[in-house]
PDB file of N, CA and C in Angstrom:
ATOM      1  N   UNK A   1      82.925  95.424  86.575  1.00  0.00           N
ATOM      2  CA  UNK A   1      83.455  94.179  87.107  1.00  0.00           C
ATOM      3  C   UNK A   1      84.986  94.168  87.011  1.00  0.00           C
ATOM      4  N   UNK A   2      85.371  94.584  85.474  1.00  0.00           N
ATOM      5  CA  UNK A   2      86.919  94.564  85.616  1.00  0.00           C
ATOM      6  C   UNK A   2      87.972  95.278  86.768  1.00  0.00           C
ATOM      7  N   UNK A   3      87.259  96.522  87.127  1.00  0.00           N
ATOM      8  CA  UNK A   3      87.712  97.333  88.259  1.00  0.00           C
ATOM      9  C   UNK A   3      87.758  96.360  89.321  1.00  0.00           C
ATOM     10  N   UNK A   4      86.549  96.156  89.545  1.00  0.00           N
ATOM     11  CA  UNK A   4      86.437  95.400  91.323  1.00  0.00           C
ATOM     12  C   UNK A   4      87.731  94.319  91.165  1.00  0.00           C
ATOM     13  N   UNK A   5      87.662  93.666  90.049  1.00  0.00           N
ATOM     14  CA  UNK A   5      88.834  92.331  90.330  1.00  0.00           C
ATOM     15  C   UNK A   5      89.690  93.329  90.273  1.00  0.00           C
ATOM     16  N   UNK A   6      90.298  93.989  89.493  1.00  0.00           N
ATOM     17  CA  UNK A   6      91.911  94.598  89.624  1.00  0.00           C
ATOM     18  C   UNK A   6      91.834  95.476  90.935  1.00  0.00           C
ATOM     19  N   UNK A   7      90.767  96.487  91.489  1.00  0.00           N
ATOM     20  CA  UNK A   7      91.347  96.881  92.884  1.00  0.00           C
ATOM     21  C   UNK A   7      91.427  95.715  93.903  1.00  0.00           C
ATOM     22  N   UNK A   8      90.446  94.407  93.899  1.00  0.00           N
ATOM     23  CA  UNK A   8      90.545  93.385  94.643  1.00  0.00           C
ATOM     24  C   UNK A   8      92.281  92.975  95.145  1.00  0.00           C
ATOM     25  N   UNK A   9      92.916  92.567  93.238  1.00  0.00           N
ATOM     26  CA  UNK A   9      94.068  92.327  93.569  1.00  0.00           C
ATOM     27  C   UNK A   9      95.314  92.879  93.879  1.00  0.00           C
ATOM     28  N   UNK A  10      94.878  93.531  92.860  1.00  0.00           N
ATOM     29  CA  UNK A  10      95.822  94.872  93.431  1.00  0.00           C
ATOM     30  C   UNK A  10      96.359  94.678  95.411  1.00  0.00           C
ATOM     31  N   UNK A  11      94.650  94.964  96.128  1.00  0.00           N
ATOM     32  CA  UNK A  11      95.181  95.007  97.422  1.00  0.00           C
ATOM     33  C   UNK A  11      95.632  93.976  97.878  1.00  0.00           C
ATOM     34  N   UNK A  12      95.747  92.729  97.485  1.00  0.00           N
ATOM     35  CA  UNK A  12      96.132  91.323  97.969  1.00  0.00           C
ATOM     36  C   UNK A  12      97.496  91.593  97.823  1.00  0.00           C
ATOM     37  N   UNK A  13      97.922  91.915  96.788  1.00  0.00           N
ATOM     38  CA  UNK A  13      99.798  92.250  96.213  1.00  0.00           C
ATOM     39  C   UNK A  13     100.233  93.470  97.060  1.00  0.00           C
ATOM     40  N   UNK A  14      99.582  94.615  97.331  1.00  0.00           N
ATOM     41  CA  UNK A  14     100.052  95.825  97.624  1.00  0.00           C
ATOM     42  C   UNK A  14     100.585  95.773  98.992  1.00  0.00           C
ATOM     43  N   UNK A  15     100.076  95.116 100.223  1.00  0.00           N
ATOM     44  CA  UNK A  15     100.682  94.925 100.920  1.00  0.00           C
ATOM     45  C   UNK A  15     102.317  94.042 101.529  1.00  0.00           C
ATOM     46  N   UNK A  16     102.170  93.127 100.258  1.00  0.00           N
ATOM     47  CA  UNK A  16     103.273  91.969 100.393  1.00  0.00           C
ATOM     48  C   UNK A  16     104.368  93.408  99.556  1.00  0.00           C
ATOM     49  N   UNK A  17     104.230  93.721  98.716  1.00  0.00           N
ATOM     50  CA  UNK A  17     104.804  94.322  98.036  1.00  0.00           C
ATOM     51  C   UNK A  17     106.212  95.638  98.903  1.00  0.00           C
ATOM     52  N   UNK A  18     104.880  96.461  99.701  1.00  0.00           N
ATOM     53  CA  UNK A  18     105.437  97.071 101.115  1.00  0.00           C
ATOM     54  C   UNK A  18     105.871  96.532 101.963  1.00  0.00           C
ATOM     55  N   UNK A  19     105.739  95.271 102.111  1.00  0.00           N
ATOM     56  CA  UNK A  19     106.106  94.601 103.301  1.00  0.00           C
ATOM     57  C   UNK A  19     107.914  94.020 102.751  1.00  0.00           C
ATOM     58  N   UNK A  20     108.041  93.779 101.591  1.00  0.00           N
ATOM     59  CA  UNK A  20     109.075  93.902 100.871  1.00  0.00           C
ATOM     60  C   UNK A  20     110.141  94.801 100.798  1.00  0.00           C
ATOM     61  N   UNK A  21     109.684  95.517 100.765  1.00  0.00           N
ATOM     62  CA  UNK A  21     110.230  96.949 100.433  1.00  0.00           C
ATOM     63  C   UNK A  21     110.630  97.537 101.985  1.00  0.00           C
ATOM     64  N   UNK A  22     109.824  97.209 103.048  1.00  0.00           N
ATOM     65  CA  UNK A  22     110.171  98.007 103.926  1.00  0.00           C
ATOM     66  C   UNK A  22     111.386  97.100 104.659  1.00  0.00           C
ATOM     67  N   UNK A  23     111.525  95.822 104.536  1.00  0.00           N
ATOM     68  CA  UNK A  23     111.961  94.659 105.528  1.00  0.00           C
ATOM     69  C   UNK A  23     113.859  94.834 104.433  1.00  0.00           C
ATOM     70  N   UNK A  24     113.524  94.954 103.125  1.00  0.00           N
ATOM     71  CA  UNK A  24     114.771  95.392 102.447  1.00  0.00           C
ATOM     72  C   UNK A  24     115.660  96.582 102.769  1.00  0.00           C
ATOM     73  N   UNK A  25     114.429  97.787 103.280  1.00  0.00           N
ATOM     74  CA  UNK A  25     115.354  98.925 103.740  1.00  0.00           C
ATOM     75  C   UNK A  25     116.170  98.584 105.202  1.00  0.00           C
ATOM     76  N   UNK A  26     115.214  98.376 105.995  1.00  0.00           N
ATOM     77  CA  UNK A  26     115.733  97.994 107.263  1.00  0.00           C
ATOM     78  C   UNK A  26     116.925  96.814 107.088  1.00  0.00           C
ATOM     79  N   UNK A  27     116.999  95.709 106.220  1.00  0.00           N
ATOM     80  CA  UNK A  27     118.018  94.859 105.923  1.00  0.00           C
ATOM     81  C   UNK A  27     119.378  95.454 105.650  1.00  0.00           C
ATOM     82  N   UNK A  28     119.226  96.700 104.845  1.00  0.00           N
ATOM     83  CA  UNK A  28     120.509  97.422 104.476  1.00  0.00           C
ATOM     84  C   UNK A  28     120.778  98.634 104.896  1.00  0.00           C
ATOM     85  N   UNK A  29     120.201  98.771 106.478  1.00  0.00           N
ATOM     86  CA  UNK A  29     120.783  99.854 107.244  1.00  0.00           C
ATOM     87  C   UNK A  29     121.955  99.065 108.147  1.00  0.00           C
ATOM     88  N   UNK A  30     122.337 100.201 108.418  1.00  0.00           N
ATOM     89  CA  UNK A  30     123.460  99.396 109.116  1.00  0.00           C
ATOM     90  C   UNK A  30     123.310  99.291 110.613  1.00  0.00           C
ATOM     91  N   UNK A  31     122.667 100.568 110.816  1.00  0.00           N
ATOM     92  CA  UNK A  31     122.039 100.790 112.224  1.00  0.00           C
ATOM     93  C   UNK A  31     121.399  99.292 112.448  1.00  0.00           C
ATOM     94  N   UNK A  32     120.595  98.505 111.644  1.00  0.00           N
ATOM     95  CA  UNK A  32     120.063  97.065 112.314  1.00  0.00           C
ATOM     96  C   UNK A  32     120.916  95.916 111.540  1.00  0.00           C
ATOM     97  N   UNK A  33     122.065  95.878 111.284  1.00  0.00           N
ATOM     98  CA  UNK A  33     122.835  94.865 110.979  1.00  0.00           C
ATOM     99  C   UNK A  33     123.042  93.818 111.530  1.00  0.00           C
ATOM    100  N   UNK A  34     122.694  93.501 112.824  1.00  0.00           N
ATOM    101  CA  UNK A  34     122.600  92.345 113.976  1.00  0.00           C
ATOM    102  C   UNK A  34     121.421  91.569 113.302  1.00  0.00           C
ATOM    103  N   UNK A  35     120.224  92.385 113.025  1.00  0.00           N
ATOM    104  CA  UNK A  35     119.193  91.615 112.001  1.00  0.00           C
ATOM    105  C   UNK A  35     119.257  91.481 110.930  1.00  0.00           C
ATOM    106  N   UNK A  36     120.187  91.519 110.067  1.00  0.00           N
ATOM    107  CA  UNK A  36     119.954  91.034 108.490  1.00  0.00           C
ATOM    108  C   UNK A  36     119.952  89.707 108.179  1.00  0.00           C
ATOM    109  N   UNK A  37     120.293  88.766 108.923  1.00  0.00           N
ATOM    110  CA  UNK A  37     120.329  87.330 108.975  1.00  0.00           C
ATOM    111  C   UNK A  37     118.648  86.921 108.993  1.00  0.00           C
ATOM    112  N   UNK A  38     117.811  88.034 110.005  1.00  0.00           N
ATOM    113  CA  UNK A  38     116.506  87.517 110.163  1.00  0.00           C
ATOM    114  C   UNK A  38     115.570  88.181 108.843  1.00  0.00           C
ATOM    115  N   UNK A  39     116.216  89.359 108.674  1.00  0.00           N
ATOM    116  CA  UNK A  39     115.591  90.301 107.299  1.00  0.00           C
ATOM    117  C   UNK A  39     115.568  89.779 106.437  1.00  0.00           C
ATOM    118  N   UNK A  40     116.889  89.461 105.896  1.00  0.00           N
ATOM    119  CA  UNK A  40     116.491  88.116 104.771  1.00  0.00           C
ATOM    120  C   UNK A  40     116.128  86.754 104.872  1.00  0.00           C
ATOM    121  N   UNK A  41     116.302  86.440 105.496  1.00  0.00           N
ATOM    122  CA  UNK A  41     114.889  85.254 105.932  1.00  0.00           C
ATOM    123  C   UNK A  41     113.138  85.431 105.473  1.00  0.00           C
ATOM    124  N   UNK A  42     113.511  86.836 106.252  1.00  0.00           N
ATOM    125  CA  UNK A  42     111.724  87.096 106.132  1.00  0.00           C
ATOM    126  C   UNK A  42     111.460  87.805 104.758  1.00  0.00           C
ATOM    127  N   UNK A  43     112.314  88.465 104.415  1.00  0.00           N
ATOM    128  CA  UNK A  43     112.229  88.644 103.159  1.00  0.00           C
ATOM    129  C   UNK A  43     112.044  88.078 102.080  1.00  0.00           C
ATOM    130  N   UNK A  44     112.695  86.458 102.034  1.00  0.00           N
ATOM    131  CA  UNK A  44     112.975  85.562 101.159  1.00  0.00           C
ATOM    132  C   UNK A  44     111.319  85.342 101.353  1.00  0.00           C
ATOM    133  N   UNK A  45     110.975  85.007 102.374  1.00  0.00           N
ATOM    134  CA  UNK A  45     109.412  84.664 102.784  1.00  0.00           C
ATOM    135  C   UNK A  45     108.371  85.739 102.099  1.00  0.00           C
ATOM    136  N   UNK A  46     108.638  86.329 101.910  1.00  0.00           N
ATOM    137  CA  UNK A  46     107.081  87.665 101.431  1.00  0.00           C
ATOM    138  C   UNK A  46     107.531  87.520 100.117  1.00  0.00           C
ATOM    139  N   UNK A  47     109.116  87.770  99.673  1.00  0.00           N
ATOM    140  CA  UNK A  47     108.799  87.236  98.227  1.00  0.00           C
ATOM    141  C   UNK A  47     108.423  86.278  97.518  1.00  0.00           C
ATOM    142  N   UNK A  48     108.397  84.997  98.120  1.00  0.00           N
ATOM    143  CA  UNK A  48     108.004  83.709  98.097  1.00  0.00           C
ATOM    144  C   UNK A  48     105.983  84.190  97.886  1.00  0.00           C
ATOM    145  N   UNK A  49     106.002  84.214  98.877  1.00  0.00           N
ATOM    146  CA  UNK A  49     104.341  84.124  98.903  1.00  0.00           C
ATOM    147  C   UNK A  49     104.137  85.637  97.907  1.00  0.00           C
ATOM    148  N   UNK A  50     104.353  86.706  97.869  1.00  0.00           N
ATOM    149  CA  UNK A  50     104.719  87.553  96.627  1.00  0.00           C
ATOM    150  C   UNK A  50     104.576  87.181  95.246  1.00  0.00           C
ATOM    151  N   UNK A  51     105.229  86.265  94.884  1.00  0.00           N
ATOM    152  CA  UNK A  51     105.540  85.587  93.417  1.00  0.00           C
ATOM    153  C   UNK A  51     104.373  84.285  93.107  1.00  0.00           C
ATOM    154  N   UNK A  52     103.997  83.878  94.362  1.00  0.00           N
ATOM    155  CA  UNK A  52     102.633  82.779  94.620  1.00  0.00           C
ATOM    156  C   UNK A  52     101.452  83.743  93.843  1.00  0.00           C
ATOM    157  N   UNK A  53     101.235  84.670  94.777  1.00  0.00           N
ATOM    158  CA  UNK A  53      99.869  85.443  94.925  1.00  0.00           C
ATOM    159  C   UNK A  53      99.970  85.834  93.496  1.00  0.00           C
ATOM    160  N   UNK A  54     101.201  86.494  92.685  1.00  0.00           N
ATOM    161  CA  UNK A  54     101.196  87.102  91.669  1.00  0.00           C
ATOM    162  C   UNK A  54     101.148  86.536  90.068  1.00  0.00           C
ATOM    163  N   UNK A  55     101.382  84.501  90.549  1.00  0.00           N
ATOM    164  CA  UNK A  55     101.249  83.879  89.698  1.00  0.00           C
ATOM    165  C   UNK A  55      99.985  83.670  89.642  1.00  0.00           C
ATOM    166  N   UNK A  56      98.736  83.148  90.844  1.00  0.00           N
ATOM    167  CA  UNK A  56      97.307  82.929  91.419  1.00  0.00           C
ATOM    168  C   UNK A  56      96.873  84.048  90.246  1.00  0.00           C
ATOM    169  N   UNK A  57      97.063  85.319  90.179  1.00  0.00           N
ATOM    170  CA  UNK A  57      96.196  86.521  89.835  1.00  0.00           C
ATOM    171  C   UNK A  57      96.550  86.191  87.860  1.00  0.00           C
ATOM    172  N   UNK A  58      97.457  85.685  87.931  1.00  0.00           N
ATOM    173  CA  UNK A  58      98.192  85.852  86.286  1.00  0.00           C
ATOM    174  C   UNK A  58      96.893  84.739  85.992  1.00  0.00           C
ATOM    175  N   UNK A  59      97.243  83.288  86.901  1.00  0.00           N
ATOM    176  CA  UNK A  59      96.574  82.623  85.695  1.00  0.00           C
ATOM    177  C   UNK A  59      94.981  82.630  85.796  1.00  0.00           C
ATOM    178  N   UNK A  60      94.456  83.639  86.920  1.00  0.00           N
ATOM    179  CA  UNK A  60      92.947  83.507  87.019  1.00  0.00           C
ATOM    180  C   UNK A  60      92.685  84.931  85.613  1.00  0.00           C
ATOM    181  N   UNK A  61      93.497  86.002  85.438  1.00  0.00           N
ATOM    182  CA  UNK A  61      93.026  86.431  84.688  1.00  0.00           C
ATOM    183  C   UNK A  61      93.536  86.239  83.352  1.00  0.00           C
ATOM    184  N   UNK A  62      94.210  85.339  82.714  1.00  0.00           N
ATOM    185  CA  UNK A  62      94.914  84.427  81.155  1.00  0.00           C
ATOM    186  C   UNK A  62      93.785  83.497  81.294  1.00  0.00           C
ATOM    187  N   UNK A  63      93.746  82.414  82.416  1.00  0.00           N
ATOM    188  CA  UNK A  63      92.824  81.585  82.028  1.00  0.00           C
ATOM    189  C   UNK A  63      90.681  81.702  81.839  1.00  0.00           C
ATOM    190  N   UNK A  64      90.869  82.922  82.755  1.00  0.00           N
ATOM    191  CA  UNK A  64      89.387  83.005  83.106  1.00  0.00           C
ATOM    192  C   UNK A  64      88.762  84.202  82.606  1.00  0.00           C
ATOM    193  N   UNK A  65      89.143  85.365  82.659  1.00  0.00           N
ATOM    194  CA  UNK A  65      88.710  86.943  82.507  1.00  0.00           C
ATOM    195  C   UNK A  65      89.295  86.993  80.935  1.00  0.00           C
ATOM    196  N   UNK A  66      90.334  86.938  80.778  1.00  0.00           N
ATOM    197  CA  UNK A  66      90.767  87.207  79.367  1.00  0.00           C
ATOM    198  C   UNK A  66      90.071  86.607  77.995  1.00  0.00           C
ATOM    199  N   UNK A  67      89.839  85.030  77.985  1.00  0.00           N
ATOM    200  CA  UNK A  67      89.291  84.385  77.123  1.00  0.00           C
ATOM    201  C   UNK A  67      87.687  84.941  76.972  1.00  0.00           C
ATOM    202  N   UNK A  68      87.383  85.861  77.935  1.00  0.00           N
ATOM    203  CA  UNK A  68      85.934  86.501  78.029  1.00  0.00           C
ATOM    204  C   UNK A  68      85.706  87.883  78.083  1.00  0.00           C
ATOM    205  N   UNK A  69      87.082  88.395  77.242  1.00  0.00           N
ATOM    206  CA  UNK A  69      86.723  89.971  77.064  1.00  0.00           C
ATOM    207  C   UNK A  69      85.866  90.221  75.906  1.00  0.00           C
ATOM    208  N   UNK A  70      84.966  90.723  75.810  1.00  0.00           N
ATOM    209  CA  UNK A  70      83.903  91.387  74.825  1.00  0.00           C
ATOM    210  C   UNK A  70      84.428  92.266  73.983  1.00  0.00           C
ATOM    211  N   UNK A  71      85.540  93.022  74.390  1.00  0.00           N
ATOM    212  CA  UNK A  71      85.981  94.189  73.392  1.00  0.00           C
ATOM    213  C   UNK A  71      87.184  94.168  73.782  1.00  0.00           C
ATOM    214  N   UNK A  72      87.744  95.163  72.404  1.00  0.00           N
ATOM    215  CA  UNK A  72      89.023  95.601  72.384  1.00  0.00           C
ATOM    216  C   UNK A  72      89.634  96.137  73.701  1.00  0.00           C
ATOM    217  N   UNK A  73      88.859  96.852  74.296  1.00  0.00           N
ATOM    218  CA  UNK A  73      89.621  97.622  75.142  1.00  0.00           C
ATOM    219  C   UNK A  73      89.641  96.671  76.586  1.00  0.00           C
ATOM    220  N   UNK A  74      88.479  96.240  76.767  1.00  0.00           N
ATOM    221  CA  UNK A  74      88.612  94.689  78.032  1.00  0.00           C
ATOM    222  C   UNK A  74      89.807  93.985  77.714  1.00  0.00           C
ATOM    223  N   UNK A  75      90.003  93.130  76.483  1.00  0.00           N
ATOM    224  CA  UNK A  75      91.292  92.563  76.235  1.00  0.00           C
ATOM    225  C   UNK A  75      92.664  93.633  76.188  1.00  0.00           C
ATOM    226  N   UNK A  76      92.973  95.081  75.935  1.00  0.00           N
ATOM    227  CA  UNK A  76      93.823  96.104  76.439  1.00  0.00           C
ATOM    228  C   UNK A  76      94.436  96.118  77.770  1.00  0.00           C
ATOM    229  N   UNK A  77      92.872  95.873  78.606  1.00  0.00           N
ATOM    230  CA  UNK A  77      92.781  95.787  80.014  1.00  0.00           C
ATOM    231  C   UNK A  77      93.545  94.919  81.009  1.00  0.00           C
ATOM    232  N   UNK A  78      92.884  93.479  80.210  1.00  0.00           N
ATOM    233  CA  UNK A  78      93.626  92.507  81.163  1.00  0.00           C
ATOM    234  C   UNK A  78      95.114  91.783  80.858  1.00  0.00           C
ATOM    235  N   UNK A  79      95.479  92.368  79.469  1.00  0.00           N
ATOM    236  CA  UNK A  79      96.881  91.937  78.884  1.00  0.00           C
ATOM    237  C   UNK A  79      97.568  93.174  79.958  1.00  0.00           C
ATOM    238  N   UNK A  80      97.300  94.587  79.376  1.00  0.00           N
ATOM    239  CA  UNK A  80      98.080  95.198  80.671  1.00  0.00           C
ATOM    240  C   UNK A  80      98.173  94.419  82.245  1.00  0.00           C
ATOM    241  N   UNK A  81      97.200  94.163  82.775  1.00  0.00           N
ATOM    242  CA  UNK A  81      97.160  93.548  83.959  1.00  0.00           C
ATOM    243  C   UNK A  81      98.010  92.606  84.259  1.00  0.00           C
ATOM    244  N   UNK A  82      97.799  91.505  83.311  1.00  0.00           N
ATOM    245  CA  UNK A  82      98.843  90.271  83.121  1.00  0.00           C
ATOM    246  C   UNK A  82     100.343  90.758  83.302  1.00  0.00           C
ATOM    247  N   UNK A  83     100.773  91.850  82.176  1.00  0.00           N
ATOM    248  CA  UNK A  83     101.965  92.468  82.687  1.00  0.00           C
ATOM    249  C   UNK A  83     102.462  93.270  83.825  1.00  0.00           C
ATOM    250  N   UNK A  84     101.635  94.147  84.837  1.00  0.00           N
ATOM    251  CA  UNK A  84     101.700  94.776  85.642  1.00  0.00           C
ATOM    252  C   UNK A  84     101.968  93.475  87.253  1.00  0.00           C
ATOM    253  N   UNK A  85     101.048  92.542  86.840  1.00  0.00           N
ATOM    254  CA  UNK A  85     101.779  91.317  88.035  1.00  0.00           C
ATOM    255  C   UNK A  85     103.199  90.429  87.670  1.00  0.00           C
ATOM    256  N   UNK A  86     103.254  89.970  86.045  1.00  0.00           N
ATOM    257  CA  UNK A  86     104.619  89.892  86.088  1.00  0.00           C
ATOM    258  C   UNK A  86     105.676  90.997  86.776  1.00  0.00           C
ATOM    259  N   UNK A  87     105.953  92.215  86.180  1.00  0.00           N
ATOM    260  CA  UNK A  87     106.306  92.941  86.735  1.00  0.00           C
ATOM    261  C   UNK A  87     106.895  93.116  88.423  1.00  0.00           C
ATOM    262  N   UNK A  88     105.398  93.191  88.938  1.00  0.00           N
ATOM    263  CA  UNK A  88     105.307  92.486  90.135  1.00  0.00           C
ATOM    264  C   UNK A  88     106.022  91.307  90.742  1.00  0.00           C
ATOM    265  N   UNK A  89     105.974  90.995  90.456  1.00  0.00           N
ATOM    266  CA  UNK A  89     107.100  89.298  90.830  1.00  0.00           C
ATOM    267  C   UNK A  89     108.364  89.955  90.092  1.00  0.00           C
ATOM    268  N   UNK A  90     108.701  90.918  89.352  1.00  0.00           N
ATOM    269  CA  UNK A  90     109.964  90.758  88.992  1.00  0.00           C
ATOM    270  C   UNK A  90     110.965  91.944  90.075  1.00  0.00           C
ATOM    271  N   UNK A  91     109.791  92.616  90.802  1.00  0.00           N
ATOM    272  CA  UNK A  91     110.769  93.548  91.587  1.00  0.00           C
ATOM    273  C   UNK A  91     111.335  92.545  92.859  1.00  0.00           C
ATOM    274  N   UNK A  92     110.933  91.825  93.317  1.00  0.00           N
ATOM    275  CA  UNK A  92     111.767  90.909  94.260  1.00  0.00           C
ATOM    276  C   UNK A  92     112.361  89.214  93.469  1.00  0.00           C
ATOM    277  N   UNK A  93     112.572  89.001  92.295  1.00  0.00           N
ATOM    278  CA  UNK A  93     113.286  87.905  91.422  1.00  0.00           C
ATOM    279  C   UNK A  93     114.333  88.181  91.278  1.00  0.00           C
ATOM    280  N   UNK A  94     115.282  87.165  91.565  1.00  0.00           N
ATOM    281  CA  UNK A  94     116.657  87.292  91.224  1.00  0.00           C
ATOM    282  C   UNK A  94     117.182  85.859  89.846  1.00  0.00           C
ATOM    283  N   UNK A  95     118.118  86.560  89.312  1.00  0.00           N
ATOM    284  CA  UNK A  95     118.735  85.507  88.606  1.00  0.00           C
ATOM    285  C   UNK A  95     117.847  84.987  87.389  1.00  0.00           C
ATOM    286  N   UNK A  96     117.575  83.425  87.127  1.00  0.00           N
ATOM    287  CA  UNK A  96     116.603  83.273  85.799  1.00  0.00           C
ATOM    288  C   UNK A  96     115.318  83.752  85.990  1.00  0.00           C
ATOM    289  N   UNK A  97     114.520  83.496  87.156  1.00  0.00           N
ATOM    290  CA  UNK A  97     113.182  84.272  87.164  1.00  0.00           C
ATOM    291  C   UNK A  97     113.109  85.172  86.839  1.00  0.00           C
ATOM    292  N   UNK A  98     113.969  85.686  87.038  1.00  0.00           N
ATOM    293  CA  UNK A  98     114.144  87.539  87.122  1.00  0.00           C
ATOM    294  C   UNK A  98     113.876  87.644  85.565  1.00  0.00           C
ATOM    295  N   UNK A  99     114.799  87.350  84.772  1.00  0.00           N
ATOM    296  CA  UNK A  99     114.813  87.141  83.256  1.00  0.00           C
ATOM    297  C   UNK A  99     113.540  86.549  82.832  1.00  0.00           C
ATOM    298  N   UNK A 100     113.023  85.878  83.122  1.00  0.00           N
ATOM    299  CA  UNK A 100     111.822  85.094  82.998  1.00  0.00           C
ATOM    300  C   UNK A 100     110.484  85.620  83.085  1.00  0.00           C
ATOM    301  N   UNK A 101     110.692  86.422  84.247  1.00  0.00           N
ATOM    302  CA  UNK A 101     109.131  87.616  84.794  1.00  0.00           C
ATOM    303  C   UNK A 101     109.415  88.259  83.760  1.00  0.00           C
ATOM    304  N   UNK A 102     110.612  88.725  83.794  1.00  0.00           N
ATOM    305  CA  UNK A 102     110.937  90.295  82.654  1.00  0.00           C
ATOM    306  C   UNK A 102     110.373  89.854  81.549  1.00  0.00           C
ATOM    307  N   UNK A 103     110.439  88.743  80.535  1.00  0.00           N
ATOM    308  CA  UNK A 103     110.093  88.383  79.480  1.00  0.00           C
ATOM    309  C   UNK A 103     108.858  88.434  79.474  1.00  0.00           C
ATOM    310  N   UNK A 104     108.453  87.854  80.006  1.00  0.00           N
ATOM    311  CA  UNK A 104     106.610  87.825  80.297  1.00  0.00           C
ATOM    312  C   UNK A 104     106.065  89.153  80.517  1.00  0.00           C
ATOM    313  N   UNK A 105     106.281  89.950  81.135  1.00  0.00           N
ATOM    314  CA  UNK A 105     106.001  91.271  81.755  1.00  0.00           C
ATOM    315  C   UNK A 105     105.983  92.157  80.317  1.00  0.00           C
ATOM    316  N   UNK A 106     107.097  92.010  79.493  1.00  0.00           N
ATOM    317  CA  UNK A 106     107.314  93.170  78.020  1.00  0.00           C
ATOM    318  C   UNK A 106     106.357  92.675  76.965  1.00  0.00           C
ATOM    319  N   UNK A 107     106.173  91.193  77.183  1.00  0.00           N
ATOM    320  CA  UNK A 107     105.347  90.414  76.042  1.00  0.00           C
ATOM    321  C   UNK A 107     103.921  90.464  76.142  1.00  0.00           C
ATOM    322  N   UNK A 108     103.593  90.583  77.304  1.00  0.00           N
ATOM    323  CA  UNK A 108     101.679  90.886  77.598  1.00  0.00           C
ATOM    324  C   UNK A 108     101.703  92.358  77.829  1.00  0.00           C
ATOM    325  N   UNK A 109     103.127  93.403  77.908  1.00  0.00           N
ATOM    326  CA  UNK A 109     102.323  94.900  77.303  1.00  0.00           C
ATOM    327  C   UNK A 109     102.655  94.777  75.929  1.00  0.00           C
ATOM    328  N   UNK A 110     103.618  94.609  75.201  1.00  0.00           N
ATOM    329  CA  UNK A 110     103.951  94.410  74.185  1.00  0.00           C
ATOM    330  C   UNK A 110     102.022  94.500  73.685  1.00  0.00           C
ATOM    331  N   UNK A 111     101.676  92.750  73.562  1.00  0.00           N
ATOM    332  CA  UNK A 111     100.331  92.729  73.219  1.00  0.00           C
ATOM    333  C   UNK A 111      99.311  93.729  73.621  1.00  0.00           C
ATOM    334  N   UNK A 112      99.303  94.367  75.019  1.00  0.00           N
ATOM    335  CA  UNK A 112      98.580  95.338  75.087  1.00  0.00           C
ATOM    336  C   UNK A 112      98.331  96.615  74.345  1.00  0.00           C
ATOM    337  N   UNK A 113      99.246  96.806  74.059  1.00  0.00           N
ATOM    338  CA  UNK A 113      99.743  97.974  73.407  1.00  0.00           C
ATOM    339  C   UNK A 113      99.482  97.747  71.647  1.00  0.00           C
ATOM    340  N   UNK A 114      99.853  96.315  71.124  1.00  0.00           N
ATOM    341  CA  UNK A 114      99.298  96.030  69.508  1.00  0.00           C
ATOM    342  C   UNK A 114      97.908  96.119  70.260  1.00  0.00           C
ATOM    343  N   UNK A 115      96.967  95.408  71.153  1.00  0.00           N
ATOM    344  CA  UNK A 115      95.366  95.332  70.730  1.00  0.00           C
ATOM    345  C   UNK A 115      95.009  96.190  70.787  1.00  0.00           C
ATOM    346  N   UNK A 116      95.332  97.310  71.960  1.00  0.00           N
ATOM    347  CA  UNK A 116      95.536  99.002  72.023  1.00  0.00           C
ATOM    348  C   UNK A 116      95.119 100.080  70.534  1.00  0.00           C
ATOM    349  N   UNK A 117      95.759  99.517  69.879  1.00  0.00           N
ATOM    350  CA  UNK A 117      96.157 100.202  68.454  1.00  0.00           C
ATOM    351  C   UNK A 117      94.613  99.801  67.852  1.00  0.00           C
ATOM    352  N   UNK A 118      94.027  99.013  67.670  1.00  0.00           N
ATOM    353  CA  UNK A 118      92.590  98.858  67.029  1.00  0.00           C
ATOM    354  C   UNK A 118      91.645  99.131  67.796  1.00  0.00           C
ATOM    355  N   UNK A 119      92.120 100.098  68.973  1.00  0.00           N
ATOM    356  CA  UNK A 119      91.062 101.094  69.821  1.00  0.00           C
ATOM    357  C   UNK A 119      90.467 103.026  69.159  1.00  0.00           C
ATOM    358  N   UNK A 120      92.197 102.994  68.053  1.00  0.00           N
ATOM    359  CA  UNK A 120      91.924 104.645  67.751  1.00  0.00           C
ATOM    360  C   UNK A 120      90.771 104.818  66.552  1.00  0.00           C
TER     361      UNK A 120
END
């Protein structure tokens, strides 16, 4: 079950993620400089819904999957996870978010990594 939800979300993020990434390169070529006015526009837009989708996934698995891990290594699982979507939101955050994802992102591997330790 834990798989199916993380490849689930995974693919919900993976595309916004590229779609990010590709609309940023094209923003800072120069060859399409007539469009960077519209690039970042649309950009601002995928990170927007980006940082939505990636908060949706945080608190369905803190509030719902996590409080119902059975073992050490399920709770390993979804604290990594928790950090891998902060993360996520922090490659397109600027300014306090940015600081803010980052914090969150080191603090749920942080924990991953202590519950980790009562796996050896």
């Amino acid at each position: 079950v834990r798989n199916l939800l993380s490849v689930g979300f995974k693919n919900l993020i993976s595309a916004q993620r590229s779609a990010w990434k590709t609309v940023q390169a094209i923003e800072q070529n120069k060859k399409y400089a007539e469009y960077s006015e519209n690039c970042a526009t649309y950009r601002d837009k995928i990170s927007g819904e980006l940082e939505s989708n990636c908060l949706k996934v945080i608190n369905i698995v803190k509030d719902q999957s996590l409080p119902k891990a059975g073992d050490d290594e399920a709770k390993v699982f979804y604290l990594k996870m928790i950090g891998d979507y902060y993360r996520y939101t922090a490659e397109t955050a600027q300014g306090d978010k940015l600081a803010e994802v980052t914090e969150n992102a080191l603090k749920y591997y942080a924990q991953a990594t202590e519950a980790a330790a009562a796996l050896k």
